[in-house]
PDB file of N, CA and C in Angstrom:
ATOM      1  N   UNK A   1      29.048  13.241 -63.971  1.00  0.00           N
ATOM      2  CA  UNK A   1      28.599  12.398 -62.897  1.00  0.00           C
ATOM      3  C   UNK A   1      27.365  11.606 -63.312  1.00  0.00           C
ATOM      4  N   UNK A   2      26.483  12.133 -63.867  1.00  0.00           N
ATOM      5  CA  UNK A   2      25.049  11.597 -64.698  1.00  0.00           C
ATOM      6  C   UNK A   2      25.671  10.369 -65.245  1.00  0.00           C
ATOM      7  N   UNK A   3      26.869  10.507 -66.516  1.00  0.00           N
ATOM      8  CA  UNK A   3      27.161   9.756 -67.541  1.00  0.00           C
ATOM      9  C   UNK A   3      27.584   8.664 -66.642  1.00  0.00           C
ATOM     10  N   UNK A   4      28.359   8.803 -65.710  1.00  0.00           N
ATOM     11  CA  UNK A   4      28.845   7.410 -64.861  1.00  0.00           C
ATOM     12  C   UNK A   4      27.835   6.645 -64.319  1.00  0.00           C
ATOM     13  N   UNK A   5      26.452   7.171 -63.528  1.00  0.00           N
ATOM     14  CA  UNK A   5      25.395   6.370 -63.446  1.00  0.00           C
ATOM     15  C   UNK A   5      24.637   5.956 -64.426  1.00  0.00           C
ATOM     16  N   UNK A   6      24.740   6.642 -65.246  1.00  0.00           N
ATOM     17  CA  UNK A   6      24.539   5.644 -66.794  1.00  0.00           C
ATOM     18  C   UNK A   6      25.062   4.086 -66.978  1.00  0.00           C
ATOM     19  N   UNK A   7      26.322   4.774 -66.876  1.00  0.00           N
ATOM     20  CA  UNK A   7      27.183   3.663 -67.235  1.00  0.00           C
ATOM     21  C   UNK A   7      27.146   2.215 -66.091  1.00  0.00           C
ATOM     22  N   UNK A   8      27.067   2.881 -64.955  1.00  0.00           N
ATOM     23  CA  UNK A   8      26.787   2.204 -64.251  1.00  0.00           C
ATOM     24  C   UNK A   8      25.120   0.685 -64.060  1.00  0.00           C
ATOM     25  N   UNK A   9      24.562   1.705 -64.337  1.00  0.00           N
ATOM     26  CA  UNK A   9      23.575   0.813 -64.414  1.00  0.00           C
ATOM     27  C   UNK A   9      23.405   0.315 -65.587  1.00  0.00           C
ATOM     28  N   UNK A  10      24.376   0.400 -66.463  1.00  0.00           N
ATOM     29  CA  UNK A  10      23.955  -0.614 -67.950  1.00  0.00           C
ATOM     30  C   UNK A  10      24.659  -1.691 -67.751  1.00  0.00           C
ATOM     31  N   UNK A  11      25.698  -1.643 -67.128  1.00  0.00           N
ATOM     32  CA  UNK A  11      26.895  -3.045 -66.701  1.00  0.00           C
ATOM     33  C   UNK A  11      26.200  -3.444 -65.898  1.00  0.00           C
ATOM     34  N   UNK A  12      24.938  -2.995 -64.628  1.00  0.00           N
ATOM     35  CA  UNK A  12      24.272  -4.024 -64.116  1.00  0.00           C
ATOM     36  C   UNK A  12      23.362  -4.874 -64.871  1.00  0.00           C
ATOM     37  N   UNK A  13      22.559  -3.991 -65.648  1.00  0.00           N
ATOM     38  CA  UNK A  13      21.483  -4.679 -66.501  1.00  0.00           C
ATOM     39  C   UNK A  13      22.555  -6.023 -67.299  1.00  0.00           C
ATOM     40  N   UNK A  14      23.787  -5.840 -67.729  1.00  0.00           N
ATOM     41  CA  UNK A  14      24.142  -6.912 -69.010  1.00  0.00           C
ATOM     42  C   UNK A  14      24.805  -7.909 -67.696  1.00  0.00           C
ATOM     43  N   UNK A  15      25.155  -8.079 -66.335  1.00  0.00           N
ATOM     44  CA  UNK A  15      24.890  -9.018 -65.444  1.00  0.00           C
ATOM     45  C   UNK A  15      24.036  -9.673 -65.396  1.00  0.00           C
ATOM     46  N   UNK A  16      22.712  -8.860 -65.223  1.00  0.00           N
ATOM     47  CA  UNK A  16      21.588  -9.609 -64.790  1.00  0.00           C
ATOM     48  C   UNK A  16      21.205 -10.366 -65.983  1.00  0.00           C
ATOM     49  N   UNK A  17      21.118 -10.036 -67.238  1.00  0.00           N
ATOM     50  CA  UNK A  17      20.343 -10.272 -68.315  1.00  0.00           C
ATOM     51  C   UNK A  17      21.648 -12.132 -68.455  1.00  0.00           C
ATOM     52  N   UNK A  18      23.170 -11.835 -68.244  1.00  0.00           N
ATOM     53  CA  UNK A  18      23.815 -13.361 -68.468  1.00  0.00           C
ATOM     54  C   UNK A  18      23.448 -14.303 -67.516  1.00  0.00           C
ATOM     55  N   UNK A  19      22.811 -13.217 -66.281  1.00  0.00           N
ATOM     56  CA  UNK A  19      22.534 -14.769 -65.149  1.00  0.00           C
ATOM     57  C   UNK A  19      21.388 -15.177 -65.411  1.00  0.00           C
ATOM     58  N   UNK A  20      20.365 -14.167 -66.339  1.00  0.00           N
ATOM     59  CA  UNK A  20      18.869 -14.907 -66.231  1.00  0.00           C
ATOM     60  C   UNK A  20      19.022 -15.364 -67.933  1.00  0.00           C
ATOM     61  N   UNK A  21      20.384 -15.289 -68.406  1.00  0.00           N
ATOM     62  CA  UNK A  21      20.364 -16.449 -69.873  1.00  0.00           C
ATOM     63  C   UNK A  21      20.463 -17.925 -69.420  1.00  0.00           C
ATOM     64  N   UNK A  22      22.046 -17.952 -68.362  1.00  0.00           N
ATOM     65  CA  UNK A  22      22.201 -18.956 -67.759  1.00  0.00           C
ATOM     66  C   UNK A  22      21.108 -19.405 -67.118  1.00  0.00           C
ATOM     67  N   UNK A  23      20.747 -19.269 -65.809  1.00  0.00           N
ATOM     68  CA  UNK A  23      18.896 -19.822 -65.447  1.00  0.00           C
ATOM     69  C   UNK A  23      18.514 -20.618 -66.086  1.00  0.00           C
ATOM     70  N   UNK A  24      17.643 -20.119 -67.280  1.00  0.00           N
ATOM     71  CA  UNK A  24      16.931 -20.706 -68.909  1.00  0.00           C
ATOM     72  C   UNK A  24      17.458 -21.542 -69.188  1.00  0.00           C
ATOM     73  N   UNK A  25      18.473 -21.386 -69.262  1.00  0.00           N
ATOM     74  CA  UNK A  25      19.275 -22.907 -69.894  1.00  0.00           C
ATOM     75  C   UNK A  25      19.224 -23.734 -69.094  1.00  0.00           C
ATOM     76  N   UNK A  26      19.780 -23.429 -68.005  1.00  0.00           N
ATOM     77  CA  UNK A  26      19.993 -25.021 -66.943  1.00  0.00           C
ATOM     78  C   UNK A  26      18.370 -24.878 -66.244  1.00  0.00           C
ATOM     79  N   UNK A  27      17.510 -24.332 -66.629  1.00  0.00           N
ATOM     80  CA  UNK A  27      16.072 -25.182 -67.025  1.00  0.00           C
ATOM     81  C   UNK A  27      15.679 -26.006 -67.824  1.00  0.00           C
ATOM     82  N   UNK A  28      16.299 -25.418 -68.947  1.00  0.00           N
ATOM     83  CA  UNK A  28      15.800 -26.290 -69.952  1.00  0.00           C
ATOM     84  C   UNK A  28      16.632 -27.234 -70.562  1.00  0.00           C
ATOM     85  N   UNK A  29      18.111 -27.418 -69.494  1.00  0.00           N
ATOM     86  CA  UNK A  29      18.661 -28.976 -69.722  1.00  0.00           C
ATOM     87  C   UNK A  29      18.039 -29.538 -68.742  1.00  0.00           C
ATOM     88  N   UNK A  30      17.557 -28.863 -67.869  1.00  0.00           N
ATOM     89  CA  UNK A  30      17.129 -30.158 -66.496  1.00  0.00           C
ATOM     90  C   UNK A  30      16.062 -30.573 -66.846  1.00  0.00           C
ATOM     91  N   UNK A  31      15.169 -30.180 -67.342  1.00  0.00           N
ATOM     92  CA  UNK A  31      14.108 -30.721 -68.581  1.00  0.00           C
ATOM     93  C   UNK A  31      13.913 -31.946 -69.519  1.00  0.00           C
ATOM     94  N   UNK A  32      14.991 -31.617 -70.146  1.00  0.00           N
ATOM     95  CA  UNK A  32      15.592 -32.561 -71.188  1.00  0.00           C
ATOM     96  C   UNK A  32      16.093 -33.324 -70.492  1.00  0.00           C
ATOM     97  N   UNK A  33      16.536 -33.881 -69.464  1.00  0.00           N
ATOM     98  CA  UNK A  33      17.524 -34.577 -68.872  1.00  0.00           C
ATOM     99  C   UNK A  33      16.561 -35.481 -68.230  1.00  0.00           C
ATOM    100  N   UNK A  34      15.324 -34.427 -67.362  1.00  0.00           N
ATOM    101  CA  UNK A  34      13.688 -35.290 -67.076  1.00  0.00           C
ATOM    102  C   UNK A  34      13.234 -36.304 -68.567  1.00  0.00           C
ATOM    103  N   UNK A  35      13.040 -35.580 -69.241  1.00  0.00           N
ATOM    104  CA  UNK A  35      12.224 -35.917 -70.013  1.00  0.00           C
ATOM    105  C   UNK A  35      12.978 -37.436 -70.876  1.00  0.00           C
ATOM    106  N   UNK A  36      14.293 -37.356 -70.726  1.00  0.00           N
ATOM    107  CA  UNK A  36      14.686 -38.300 -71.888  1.00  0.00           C
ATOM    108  C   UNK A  36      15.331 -39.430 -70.758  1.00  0.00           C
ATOM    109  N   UNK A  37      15.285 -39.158 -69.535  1.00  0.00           N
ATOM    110  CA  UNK A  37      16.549 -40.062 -68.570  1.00  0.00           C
ATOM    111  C   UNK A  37      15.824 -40.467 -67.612  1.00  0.00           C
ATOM    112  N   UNK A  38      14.979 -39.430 -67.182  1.00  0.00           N
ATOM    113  CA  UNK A  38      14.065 -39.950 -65.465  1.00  0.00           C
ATOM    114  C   UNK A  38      12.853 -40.336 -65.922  1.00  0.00           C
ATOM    115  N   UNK A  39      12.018 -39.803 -66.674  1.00  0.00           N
ATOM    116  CA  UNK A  39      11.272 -40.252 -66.977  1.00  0.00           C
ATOM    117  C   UNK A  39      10.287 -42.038 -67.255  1.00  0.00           C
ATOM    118  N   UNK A  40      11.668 -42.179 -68.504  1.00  0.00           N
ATOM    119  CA  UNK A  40      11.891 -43.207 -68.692  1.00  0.00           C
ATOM    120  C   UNK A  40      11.909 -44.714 -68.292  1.00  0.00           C
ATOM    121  N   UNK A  41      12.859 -43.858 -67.046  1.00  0.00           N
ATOM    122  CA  UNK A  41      13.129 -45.735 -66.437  1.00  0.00           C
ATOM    123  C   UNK A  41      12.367 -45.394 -64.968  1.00  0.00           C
ATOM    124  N   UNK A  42      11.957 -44.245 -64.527  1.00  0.00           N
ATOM    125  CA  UNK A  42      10.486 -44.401 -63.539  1.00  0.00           C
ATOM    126  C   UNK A  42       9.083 -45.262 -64.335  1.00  0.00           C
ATOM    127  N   UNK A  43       9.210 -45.417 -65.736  1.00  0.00           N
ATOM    128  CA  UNK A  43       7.971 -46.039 -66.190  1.00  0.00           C
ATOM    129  C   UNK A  43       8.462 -47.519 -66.134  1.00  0.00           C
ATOM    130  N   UNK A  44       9.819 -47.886 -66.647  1.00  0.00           N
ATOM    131  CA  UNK A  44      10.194 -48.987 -66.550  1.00  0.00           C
ATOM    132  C   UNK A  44      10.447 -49.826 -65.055  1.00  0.00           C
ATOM    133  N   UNK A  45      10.523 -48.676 -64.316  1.00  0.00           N
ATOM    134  CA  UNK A  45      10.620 -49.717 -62.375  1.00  0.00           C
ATOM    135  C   UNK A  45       9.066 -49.988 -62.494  1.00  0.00           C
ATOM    136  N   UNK A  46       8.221 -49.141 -62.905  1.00  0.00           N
ATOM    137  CA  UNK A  46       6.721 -49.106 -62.573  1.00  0.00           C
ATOM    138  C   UNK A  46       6.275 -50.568 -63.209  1.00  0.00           C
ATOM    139  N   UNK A  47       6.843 -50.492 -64.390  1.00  0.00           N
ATOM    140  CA  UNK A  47       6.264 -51.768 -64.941  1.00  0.00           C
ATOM    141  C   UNK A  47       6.806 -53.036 -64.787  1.00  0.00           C
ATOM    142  N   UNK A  48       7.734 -53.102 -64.117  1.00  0.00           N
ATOM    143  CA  UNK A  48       8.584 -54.009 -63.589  1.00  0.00           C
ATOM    144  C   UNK A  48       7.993 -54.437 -62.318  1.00  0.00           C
ATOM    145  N   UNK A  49       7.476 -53.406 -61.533  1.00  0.00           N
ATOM    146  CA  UNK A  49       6.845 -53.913 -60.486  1.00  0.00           C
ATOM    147  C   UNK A  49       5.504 -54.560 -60.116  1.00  0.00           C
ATOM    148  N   UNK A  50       5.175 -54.170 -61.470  1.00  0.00           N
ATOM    149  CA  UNK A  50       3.378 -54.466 -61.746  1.00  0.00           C
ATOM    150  C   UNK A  50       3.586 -56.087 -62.108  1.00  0.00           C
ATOM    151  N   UNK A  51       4.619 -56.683 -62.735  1.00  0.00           N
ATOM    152  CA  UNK A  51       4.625 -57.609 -63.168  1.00  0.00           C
ATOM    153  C   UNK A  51       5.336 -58.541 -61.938  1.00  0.00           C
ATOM    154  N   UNK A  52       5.771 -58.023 -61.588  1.00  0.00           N
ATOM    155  CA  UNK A  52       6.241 -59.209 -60.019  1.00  0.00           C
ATOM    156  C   UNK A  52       5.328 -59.200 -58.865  1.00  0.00           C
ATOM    157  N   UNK A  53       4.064 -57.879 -58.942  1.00  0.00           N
ATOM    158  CA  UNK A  53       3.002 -58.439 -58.177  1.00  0.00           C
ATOM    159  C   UNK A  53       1.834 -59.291 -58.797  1.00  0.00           C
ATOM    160  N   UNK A  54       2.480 -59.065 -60.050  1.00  0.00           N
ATOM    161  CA  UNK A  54       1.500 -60.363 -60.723  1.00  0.00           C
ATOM    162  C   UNK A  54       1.780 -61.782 -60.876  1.00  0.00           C
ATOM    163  N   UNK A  55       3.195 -62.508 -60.525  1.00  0.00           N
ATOM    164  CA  UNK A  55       3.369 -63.572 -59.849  1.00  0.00           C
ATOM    165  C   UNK A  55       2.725 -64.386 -59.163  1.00  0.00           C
ATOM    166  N   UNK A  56       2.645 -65.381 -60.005  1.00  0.00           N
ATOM    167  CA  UNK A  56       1.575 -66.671 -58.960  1.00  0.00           C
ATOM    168  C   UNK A  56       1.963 -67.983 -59.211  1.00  0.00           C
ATOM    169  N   UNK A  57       2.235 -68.676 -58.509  1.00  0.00           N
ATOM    170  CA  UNK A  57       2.768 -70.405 -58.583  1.00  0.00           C
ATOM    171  C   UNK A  57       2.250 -70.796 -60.044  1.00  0.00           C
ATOM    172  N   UNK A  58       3.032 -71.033 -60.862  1.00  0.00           N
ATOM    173  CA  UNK A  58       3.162 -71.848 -61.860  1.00  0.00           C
ATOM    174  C   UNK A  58       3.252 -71.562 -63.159  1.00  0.00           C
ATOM    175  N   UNK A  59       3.684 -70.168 -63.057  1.00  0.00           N
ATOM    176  CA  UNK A  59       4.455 -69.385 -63.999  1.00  0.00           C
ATOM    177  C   UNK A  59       5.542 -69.551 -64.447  1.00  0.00           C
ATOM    178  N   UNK A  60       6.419 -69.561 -65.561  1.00  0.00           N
ATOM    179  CA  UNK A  60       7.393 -69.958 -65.841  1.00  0.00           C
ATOM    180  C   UNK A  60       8.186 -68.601 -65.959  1.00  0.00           C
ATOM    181  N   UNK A  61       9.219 -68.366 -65.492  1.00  0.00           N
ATOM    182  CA  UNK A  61      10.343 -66.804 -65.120  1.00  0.00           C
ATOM    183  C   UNK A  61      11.850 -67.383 -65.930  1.00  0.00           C
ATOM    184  N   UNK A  62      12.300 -66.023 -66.127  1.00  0.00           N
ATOM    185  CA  UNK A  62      13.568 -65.867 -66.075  1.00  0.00           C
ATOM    186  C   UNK A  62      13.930 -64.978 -65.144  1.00  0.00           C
ATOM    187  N   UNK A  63      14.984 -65.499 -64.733  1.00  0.00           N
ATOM    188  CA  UNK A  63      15.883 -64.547 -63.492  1.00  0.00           C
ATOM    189  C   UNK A  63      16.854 -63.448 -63.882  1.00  0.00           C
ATOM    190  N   UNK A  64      17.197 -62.704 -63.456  1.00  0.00           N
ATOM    191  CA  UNK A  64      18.373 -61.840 -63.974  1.00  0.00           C
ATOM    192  C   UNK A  64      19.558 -62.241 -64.723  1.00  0.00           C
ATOM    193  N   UNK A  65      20.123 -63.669 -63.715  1.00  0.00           N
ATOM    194  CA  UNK A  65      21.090 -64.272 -64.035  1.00  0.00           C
ATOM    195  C   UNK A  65      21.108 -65.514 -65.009  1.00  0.00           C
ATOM    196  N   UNK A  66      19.818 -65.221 -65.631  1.00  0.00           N
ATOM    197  CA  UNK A  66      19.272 -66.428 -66.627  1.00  0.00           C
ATOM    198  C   UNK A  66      18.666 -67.945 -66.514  1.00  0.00           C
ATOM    199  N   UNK A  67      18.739 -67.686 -65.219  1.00  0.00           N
ATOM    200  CA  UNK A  67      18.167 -69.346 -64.666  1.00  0.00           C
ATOM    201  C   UNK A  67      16.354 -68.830 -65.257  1.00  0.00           C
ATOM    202  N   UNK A  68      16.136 -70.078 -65.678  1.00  0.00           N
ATOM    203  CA  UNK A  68      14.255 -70.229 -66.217  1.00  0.00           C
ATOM    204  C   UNK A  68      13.769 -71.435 -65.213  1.00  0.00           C
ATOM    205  N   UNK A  69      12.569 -71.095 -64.845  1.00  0.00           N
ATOM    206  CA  UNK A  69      12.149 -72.056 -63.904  1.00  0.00           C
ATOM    207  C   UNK A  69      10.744 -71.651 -63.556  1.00  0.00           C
ATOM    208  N   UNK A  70      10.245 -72.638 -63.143  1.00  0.00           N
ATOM    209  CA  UNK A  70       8.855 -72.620 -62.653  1.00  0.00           C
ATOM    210  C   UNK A  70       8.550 -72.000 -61.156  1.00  0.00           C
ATOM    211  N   UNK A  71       7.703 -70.895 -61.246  1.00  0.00           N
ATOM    212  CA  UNK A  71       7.504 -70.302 -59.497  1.00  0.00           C
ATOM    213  C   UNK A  71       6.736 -71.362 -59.158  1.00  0.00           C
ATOM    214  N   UNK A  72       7.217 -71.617 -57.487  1.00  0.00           N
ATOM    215  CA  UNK A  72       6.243 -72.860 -56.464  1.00  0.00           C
ATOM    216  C   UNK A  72       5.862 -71.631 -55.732  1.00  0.00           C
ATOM    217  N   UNK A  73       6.698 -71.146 -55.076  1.00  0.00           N
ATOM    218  CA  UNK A  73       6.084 -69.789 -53.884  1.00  0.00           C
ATOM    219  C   UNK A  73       5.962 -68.171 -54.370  1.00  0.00           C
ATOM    220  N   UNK A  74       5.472 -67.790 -53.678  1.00  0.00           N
ATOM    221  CA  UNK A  74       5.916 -66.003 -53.737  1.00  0.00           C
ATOM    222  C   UNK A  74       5.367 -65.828 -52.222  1.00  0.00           C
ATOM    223  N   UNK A  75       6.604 -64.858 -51.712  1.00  0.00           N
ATOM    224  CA  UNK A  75       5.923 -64.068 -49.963  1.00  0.00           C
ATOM    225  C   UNK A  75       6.486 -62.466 -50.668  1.00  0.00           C
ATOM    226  N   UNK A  76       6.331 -61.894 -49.726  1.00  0.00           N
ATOM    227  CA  UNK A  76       6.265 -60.606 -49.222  1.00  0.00           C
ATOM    228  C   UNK A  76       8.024 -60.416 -50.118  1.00  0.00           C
ATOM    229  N   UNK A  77       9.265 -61.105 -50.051  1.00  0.00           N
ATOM    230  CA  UNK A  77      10.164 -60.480 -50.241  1.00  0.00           C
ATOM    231  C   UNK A  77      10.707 -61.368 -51.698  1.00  0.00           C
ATOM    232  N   UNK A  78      10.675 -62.917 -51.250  1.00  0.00           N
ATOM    233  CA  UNK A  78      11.182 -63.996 -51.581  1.00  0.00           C
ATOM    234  C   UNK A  78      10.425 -64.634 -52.886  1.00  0.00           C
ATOM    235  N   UNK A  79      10.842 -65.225 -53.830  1.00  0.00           N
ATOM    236  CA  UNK A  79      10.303 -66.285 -54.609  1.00  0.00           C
ATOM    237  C   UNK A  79      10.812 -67.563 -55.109  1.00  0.00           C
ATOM    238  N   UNK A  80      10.547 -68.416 -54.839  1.00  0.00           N
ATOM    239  CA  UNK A  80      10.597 -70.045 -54.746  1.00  0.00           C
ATOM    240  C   UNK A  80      10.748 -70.213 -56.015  1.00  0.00           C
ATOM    241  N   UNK A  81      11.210 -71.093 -57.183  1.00  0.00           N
ATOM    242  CA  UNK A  81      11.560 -71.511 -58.359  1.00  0.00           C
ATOM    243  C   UNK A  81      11.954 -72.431 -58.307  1.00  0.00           C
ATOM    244  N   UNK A  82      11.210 -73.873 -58.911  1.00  0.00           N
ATOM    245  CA  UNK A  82      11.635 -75.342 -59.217  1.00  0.00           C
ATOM    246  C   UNK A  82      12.644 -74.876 -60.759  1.00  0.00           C
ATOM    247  N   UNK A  83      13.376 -75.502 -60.620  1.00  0.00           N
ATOM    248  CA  UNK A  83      14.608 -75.106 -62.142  1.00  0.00           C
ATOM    249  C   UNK A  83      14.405 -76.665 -62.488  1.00  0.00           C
ATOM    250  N   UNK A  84      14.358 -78.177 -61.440  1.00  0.00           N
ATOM    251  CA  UNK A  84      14.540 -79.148 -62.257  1.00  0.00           C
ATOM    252  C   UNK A  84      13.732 -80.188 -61.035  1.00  0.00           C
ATOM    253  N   UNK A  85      13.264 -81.745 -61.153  1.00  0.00           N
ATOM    254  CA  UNK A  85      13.085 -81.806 -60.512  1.00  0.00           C
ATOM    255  C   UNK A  85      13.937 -82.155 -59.063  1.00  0.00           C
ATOM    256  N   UNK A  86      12.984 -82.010 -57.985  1.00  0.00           N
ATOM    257  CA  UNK A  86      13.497 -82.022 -56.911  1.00  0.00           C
ATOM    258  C   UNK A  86      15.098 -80.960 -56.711  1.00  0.00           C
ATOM    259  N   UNK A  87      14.585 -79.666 -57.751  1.00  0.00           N
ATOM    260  CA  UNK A  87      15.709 -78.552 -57.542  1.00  0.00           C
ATOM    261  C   UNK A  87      15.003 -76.936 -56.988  1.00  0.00           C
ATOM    262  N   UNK A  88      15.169 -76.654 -56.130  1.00  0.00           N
ATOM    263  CA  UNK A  88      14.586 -75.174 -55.861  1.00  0.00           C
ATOM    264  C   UNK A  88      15.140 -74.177 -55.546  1.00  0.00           C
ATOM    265  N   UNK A  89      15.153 -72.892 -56.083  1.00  0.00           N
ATOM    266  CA  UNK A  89      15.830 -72.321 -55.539  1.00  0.00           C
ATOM    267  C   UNK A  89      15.260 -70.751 -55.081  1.00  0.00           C
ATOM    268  N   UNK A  90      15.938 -70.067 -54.328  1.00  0.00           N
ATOM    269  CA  UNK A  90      15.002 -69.191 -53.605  1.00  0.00           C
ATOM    270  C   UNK A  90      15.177 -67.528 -53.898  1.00  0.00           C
ATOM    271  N   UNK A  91      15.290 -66.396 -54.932  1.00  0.00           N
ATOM    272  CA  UNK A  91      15.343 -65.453 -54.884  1.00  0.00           C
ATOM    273  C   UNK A  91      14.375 -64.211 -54.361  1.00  0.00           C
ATOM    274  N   UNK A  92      15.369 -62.604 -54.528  1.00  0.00           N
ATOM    275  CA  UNK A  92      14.409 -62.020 -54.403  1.00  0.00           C
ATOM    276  C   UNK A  92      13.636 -61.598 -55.263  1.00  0.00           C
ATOM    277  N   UNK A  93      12.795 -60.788 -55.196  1.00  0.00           N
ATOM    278  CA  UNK A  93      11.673 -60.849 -56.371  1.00  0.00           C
ATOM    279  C   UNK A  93      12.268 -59.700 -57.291  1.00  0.00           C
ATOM    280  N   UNK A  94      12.966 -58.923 -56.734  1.00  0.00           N
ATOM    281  CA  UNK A  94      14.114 -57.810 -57.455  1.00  0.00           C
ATOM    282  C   UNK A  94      14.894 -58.755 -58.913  1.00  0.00           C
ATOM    283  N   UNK A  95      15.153 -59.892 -58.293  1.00  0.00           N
ATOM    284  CA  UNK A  95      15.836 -60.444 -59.213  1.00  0.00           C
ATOM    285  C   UNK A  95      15.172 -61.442 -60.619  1.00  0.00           C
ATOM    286  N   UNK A  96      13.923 -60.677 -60.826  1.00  0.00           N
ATOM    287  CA  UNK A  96      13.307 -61.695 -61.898  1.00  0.00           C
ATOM    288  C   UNK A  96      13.223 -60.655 -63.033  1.00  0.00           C
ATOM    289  N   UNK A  97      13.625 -61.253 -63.727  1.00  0.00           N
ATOM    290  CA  UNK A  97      13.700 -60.109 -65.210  1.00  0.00           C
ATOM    291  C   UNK A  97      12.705 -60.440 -66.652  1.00  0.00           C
ATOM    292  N   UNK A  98      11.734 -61.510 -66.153  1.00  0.00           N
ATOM    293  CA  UNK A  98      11.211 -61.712 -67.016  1.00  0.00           C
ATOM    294  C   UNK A  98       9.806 -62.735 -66.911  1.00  0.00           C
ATOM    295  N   UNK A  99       8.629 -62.369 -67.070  1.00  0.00           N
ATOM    296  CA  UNK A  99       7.716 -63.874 -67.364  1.00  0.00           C
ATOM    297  C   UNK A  99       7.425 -64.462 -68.588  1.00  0.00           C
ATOM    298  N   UNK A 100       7.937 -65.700 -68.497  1.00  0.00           N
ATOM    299  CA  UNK A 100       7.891 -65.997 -70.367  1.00  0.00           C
ATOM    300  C   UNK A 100       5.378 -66.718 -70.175  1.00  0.00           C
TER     301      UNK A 100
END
């Protein structure tokens, strides 16, 4: 009867010991997964955003969709772009991918 609670509690211990291998691991992919994936492009929205509150009339942009043009406006959502004369056109500020 001894030998069976032996036995018994060693098949619990080699349970516990595969669920707290597993654990560790899917720590330390969610880690890796931070470190190489989220990380990353949280620095890249950051700096993306620093640069569209730095927008000011008479900057020259590229847009997402490749139009280059001169900013006339910036508000709160919107930005104004002369492309040619007497041509304007109006995006959001989401959509500028570049200040040359």
């Amino acid at each position: 009867m001894f030998s069976n609670f032996l036995a018994f509690g060693a098949e619990q211990t080699g349970q516990t010991s595969g669920v707290m291998g597993m654990a560790v691991t899917l720590i330390i992919w969610g880690g890796i997964f931070y470190l190489f994936l989220i990380r990353p492009n949280k620095k890249k929205q950051k700096k993306h955003a620093e640069m569209i509150d730095a927008l000011q009339p008479g900057k020259d942009i590229i847009t997402a969709g490749g139009i280059k043009g001169e900013v006339v406006s910036v508000s709160d959502q919107y930005i104004v772009i002369r492309v040619d004369k007497g041509v304007r056109l109006t995006f959001t500020k989401d959509s500028i991918r570049k200040v040359l």
